[in-house]
PDB file of N, CA and C in Angstrom:
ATOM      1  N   UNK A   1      23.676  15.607 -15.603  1.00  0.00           N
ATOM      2  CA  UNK A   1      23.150  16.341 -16.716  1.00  0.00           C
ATOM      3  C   UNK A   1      24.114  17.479 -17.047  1.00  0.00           C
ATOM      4  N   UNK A   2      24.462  17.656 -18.487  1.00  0.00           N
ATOM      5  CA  UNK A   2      25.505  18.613 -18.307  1.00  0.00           C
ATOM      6  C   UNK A   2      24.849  19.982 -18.527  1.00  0.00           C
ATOM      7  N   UNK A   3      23.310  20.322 -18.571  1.00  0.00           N
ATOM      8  CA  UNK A   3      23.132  21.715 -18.614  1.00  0.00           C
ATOM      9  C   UNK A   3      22.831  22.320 -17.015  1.00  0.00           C
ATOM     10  N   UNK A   4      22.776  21.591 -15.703  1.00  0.00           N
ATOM     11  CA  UNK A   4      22.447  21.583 -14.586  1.00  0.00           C
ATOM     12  C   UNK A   4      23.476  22.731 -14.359  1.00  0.00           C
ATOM     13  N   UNK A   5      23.021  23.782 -13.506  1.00  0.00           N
ATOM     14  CA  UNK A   5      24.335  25.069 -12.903  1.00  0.00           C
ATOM     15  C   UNK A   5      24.086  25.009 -11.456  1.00  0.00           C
ATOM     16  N   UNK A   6      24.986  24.483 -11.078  1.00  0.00           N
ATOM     17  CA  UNK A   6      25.274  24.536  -9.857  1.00  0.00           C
ATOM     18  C   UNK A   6      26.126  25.836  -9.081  1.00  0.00           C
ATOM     19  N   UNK A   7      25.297  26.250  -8.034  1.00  0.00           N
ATOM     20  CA  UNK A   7      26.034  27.496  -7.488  1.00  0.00           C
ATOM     21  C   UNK A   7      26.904  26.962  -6.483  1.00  0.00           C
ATOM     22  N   UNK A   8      27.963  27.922  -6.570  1.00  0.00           N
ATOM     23  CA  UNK A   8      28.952  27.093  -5.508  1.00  0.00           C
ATOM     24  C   UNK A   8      29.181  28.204  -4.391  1.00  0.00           C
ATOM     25  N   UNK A   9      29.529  27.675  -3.641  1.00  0.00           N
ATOM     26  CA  UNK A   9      29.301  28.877  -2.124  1.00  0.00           C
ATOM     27  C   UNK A   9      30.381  29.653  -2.282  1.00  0.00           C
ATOM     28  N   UNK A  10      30.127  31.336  -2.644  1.00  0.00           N
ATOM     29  CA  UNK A  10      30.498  32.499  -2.482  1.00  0.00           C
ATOM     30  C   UNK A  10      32.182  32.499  -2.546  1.00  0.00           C
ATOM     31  N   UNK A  11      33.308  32.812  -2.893  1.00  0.00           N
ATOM     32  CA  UNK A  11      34.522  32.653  -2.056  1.00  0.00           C
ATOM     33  C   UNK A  11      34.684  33.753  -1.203  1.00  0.00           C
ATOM     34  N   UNK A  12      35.941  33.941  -0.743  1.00  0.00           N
ATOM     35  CA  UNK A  12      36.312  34.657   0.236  1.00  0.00           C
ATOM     36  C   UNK A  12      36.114  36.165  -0.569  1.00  0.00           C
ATOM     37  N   UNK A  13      36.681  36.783  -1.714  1.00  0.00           N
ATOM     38  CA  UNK A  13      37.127  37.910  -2.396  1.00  0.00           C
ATOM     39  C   UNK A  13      35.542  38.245  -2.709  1.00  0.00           C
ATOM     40  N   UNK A  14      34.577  37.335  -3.200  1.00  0.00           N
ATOM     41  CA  UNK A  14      33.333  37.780  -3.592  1.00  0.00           C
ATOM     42  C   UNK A  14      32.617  38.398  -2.529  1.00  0.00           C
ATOM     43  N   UNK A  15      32.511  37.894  -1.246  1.00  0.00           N
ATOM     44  CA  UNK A  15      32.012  38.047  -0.180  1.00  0.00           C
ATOM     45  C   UNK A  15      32.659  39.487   0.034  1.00  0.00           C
ATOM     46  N   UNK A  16      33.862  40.129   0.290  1.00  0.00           N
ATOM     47  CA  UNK A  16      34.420  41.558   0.268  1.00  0.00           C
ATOM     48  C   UNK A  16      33.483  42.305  -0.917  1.00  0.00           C
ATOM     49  N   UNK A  17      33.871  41.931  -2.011  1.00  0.00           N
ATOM     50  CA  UNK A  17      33.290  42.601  -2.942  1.00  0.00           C
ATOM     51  C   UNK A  17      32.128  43.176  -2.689  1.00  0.00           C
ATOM     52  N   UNK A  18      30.990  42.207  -2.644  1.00  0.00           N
ATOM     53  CA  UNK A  18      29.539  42.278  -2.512  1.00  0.00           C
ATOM     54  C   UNK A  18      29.459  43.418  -0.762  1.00  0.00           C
ATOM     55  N   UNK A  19      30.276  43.007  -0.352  1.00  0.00           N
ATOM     56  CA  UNK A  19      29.894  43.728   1.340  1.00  0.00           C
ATOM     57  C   UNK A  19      30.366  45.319   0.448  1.00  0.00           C
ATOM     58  N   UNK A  20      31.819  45.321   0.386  1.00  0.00           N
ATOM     59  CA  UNK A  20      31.870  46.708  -0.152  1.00  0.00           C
ATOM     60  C   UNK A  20      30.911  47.658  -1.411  1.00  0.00           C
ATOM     61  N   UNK A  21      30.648  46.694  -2.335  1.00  0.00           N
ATOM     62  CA  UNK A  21      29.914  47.541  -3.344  1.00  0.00           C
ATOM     63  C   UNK A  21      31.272  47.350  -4.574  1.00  0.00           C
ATOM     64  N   UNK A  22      31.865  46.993  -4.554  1.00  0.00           N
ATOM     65  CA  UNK A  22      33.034  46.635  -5.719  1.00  0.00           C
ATOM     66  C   UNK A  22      34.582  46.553  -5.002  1.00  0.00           C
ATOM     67  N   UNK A  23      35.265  46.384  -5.953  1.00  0.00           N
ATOM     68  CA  UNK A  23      36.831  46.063  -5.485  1.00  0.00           C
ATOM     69  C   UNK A  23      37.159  47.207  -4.620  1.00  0.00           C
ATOM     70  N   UNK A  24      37.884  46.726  -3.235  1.00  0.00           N
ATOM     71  CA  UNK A  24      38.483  47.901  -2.335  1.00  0.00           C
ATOM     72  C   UNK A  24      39.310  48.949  -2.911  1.00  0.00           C
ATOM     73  N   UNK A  25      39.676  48.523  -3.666  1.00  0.00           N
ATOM     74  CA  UNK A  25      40.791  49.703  -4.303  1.00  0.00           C
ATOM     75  C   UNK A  25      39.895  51.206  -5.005  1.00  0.00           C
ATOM     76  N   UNK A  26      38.689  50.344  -5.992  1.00  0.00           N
ATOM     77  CA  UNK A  26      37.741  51.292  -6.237  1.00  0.00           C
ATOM     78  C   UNK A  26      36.682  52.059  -5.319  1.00  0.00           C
ATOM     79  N   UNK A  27      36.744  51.407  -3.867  1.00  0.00           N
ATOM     80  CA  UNK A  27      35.588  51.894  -2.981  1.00  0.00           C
ATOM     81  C   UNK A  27      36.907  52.838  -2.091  1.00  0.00           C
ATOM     82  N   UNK A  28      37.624  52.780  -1.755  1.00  0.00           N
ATOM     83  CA  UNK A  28      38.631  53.461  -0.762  1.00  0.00           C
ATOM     84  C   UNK A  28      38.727  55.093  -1.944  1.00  0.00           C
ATOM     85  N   UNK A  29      38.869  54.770  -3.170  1.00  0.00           N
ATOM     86  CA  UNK A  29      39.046  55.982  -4.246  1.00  0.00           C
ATOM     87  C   UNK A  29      37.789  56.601  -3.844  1.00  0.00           C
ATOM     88  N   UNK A  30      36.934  56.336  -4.431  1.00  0.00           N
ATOM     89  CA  UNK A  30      35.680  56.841  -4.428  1.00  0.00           C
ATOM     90  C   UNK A  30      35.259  57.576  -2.834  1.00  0.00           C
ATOM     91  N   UNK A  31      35.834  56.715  -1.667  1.00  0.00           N
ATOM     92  CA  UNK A  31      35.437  57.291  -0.647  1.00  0.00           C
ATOM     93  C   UNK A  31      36.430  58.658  -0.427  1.00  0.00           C
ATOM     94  N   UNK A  32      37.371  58.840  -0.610  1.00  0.00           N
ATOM     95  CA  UNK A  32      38.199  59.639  -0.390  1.00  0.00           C
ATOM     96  C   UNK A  32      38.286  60.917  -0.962  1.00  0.00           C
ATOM     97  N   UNK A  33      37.716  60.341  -2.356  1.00  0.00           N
ATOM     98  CA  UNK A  33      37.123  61.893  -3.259  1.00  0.00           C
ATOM     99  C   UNK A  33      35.872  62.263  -2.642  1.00  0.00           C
ATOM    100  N   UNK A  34      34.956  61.379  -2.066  1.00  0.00           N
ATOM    101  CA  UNK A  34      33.801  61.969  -1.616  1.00  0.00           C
ATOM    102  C   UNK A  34      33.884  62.650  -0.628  1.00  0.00           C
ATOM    103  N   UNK A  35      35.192  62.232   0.508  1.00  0.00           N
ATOM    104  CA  UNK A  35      35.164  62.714   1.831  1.00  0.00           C
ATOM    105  C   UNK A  35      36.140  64.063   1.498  1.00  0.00           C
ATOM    106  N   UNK A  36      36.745  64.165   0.890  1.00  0.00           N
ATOM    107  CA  UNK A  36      37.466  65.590  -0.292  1.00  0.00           C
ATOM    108  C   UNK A  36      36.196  66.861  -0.542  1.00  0.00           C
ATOM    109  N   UNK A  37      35.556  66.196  -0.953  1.00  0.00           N
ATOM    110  CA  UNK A  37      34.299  66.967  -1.313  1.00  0.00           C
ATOM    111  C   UNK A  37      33.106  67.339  -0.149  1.00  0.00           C
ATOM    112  N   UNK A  38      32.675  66.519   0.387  1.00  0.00           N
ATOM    113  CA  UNK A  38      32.301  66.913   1.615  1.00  0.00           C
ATOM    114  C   UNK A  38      33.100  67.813   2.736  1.00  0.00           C
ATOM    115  N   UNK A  39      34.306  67.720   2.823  1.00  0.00           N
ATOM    116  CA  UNK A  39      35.225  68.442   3.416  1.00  0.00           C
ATOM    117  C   UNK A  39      35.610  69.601   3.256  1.00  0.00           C
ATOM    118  N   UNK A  40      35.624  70.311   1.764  1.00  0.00           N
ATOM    119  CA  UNK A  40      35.018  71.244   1.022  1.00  0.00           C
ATOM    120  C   UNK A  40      34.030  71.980   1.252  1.00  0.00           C
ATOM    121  N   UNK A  41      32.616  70.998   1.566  1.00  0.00           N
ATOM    122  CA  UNK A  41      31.626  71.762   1.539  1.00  0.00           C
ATOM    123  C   UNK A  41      31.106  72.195   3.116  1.00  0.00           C
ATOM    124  N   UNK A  42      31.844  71.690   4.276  1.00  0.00           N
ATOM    125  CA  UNK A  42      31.965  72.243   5.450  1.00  0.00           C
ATOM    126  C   UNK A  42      32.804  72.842   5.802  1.00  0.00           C
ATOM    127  N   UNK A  43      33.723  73.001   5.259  1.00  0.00           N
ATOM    128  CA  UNK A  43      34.897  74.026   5.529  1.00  0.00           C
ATOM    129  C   UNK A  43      34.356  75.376   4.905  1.00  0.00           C
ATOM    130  N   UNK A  44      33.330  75.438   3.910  1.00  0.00           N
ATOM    131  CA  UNK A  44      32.631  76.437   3.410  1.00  0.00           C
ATOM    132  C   UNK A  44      32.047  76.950   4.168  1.00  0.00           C
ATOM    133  N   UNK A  45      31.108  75.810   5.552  1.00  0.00           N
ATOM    134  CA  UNK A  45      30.384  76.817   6.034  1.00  0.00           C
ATOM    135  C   UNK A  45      30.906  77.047   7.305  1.00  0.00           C
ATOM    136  N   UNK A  46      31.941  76.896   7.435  1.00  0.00           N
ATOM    137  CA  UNK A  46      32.988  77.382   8.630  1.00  0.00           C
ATOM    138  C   UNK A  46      32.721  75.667   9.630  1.00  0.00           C
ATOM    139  N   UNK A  47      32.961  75.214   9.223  1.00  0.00           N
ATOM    140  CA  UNK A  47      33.427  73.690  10.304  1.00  0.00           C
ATOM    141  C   UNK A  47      34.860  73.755  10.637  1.00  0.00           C
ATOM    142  N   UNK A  48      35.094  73.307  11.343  1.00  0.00           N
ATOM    143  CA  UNK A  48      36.775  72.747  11.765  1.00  0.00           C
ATOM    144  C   UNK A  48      36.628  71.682  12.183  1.00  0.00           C
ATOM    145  N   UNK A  49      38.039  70.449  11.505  1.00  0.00           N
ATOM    146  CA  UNK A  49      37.652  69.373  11.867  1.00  0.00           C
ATOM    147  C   UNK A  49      38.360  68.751  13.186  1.00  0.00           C
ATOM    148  N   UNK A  50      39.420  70.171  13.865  1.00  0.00           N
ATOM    149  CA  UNK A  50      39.906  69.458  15.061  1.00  0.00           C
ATOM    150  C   UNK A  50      38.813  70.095  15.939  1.00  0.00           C
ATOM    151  N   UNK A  51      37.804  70.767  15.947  1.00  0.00           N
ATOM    152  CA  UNK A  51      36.685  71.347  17.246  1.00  0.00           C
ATOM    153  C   UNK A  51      35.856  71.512  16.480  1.00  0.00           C
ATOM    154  N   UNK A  52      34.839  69.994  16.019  1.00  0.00           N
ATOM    155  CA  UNK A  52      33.897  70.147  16.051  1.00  0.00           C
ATOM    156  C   UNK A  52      32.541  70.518  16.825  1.00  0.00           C
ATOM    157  N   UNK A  53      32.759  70.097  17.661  1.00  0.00           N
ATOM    158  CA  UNK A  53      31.779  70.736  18.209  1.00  0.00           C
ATOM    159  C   UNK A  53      30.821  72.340  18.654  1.00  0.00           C
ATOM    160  N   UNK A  54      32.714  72.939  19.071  1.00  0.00           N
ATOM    161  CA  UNK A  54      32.506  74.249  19.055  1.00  0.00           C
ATOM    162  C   UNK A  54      32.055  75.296  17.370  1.00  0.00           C
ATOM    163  N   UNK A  55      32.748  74.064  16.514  1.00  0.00           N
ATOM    164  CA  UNK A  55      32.559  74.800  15.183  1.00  0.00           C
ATOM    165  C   UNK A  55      30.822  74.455  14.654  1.00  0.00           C
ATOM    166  N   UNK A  56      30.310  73.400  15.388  1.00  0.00           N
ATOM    167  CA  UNK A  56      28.605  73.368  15.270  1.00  0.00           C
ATOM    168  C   UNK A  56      28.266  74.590  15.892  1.00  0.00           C
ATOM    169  N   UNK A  57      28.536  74.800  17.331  1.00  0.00           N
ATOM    170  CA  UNK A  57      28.110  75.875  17.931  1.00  0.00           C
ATOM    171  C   UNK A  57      27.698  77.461  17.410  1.00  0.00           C
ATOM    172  N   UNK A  58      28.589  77.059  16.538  1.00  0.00           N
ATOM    173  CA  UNK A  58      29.458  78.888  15.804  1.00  0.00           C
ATOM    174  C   UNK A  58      28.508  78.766  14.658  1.00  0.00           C
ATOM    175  N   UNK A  59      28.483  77.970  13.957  1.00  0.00           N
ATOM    176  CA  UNK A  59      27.387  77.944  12.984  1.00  0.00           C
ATOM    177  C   UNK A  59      26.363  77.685  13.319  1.00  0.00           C
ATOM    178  N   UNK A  60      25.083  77.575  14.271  1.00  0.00           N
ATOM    179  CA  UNK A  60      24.209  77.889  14.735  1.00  0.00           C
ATOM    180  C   UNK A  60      24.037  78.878  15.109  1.00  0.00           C
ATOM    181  N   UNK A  61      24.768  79.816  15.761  1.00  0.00           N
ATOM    182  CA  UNK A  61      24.804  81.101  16.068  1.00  0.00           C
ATOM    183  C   UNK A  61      25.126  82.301  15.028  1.00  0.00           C
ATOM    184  N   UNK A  62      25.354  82.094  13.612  1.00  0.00           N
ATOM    185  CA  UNK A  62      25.713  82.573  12.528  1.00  0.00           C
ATOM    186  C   UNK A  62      24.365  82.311  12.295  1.00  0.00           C
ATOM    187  N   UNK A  63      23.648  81.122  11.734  1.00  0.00           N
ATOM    188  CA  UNK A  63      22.713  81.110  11.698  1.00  0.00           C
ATOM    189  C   UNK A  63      21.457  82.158  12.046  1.00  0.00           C
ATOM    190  N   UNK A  64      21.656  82.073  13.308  1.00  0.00           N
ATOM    191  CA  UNK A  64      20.706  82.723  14.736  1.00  0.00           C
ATOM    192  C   UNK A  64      21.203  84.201  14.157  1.00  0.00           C
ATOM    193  N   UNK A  65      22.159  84.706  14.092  1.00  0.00           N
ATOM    194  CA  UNK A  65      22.520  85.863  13.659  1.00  0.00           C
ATOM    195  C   UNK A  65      22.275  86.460  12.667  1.00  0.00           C
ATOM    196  N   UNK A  66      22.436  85.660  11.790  1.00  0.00           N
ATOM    197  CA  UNK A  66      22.013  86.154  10.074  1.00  0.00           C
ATOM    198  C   UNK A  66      20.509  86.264  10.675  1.00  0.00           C
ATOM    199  N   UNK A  67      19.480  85.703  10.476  1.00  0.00           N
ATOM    200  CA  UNK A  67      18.222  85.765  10.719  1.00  0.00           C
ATOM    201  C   UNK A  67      17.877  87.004  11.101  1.00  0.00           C
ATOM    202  N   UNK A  68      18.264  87.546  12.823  1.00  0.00           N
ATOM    203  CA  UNK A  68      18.177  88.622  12.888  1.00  0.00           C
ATOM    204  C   UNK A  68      18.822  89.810  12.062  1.00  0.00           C
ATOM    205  N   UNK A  69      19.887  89.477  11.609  1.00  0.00           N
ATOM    206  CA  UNK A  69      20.435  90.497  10.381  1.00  0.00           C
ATOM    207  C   UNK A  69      18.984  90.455   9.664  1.00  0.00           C
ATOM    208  N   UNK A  70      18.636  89.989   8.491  1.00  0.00           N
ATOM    209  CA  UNK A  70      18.115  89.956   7.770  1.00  0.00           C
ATOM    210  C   UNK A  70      16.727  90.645   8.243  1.00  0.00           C
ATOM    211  N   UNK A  71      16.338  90.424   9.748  1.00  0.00           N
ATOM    212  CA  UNK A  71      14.745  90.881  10.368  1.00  0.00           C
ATOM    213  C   UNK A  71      15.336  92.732   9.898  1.00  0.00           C
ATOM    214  N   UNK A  72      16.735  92.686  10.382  1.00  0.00           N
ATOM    215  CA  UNK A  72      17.143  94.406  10.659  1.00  0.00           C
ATOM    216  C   UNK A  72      16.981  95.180   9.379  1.00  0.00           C
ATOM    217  N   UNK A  73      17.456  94.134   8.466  1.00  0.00           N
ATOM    218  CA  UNK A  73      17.569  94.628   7.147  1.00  0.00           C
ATOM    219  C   UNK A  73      16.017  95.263   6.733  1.00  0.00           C
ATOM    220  N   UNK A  74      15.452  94.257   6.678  1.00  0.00           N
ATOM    221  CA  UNK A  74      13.906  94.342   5.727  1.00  0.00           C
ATOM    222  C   UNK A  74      12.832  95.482   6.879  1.00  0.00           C
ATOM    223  N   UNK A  75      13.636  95.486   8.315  1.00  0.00           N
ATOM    224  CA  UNK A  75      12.809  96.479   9.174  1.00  0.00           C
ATOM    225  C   UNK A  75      13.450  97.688   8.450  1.00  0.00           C
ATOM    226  N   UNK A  76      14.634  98.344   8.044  1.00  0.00           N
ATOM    227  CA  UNK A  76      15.144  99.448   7.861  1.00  0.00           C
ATOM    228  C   UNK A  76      14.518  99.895   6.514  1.00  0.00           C
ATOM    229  N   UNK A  77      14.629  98.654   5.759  1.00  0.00           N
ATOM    230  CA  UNK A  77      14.155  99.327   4.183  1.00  0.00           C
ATOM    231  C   UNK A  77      12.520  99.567   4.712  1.00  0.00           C
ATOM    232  N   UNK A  78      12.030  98.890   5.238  1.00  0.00           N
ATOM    233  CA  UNK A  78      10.636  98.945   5.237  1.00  0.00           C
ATOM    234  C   UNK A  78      10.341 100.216   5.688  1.00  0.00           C
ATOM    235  N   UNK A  79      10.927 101.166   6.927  1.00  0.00           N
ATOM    236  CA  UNK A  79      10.808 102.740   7.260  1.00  0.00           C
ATOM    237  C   UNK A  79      11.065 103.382   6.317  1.00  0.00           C
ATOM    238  N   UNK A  80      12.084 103.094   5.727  1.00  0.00           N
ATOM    239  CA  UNK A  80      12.846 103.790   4.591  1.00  0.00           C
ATOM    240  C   UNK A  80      11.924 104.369   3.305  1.00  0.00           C
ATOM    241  N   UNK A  81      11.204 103.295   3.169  1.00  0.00           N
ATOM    242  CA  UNK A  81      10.013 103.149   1.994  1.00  0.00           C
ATOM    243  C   UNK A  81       8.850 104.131   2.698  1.00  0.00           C
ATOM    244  N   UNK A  82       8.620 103.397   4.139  1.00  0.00           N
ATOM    245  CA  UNK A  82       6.715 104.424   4.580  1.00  0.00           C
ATOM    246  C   UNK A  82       7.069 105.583   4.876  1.00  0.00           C
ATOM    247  N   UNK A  83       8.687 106.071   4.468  1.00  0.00           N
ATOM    248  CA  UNK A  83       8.819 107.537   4.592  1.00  0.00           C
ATOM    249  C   UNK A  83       7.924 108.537   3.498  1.00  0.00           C
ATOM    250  N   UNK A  84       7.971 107.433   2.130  1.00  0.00           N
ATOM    251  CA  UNK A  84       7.563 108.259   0.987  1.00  0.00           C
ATOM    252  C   UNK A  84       6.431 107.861   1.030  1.00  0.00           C
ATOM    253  N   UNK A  85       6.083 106.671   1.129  1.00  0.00           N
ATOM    254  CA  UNK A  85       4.965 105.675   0.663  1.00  0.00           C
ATOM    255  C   UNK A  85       3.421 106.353   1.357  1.00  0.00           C
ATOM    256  N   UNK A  86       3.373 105.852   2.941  1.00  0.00           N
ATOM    257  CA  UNK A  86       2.888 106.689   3.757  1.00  0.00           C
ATOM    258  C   UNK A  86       1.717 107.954   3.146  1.00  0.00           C
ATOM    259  N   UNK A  87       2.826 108.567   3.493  1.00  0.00           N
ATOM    260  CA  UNK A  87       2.364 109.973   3.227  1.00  0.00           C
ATOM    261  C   UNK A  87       2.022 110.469   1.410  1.00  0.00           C
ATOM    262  N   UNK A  88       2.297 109.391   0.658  1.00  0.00           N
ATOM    263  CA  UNK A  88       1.501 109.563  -0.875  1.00  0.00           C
ATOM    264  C   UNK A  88       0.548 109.390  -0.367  1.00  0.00           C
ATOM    265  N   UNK A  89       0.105 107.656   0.242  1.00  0.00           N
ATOM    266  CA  UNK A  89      -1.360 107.014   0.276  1.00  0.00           C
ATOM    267  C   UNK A  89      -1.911 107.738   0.894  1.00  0.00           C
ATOM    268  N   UNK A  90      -1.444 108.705   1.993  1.00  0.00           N
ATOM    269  CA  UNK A  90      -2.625 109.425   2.665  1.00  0.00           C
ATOM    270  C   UNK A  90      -3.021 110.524   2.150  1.00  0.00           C
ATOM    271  N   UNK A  91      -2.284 111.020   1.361  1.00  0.00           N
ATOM    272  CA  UNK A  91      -2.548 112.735   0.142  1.00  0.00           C
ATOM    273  C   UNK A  91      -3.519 111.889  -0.955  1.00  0.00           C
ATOM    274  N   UNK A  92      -3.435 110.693  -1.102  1.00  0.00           N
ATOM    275  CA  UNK A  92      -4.344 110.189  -2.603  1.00  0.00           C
ATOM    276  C   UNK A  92      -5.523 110.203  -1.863  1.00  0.00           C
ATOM    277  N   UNK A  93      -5.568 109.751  -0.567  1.00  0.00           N
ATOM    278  CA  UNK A  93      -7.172 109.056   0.011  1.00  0.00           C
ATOM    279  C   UNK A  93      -7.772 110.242   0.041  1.00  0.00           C
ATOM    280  N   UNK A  94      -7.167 111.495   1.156  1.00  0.00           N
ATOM    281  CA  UNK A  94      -7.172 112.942   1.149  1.00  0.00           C
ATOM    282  C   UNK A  94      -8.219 113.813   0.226  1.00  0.00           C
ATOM    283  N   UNK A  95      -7.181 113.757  -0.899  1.00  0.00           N
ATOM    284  CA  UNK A  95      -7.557 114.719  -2.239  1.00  0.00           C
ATOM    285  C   UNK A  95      -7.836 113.553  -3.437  1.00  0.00           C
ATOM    286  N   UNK A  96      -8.180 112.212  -3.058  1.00  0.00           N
ATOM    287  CA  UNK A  96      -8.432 111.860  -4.302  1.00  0.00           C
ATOM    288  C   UNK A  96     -10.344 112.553  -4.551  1.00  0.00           C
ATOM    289  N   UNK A  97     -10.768 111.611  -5.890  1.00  0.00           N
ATOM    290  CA  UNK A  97     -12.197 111.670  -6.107  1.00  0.00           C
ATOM    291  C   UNK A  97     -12.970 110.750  -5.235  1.00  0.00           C
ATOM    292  N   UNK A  98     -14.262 111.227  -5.451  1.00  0.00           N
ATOM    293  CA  UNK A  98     -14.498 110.418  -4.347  1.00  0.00           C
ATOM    294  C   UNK A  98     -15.622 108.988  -5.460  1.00  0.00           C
ATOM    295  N   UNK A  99     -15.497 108.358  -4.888  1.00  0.00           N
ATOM    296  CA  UNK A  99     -15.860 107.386  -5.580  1.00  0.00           C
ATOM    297  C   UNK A  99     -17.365 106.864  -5.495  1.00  0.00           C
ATOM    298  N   UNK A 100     -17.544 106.698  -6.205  1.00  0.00           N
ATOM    299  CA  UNK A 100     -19.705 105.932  -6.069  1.00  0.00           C
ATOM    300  C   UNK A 100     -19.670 105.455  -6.518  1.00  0.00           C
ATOM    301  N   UNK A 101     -21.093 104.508  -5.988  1.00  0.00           N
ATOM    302  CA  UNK A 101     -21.485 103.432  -6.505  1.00  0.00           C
ATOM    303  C   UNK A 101     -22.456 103.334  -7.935  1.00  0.00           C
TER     304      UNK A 101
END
């Protein structure tokens, strides 16, 4: 019958193709800009790629560090503030009116 389509088994180049996701030439590009870019974005947060490990270390502890930065921060402003704050709310409660029902 000449409208019959017969599939014929895969060749060798299709079989690459399909495993990679398109022609090697286009998947090796694509990987290389991606690994460009990712490489970028850990070198941002301080990675190194000959000591990784120690460079996980260091950024967990930056981590761990900032955190407490940040506890120090919001503890300092927070005195900083019930210096004034404080001592209004207790002159309003003090000498305010007194209130009824």
């Amino acid at each position: 019958m000449p409208n019959d389509i017969r599939d014929l088994p895969a060749g060798r180049s299709d079989g690459l193709y399909r495993f990679l996701g398109g022609s090697p030439l286009s998947v090796a590009f694509r990987l290389i800009l991606l690994s460009i870019l990712v490489g970028v974005v850990l070198a941002a947060i301080g990675l190194d790629p000959w000591n990784i490990l120690n460079s996980i270390r260091r950024l967990f502890q930056s981590i761990w560090d900032f955190g407490f930065d940040a506890i120090n921060w919001a503890w300092r402003y927070f005195l900083l503030g019930a210096v004034i704050v404080i001592p209004i709310w207790l002159l309003s409660r003090l000498f305010g009116a007194p209130r009824g029902r």
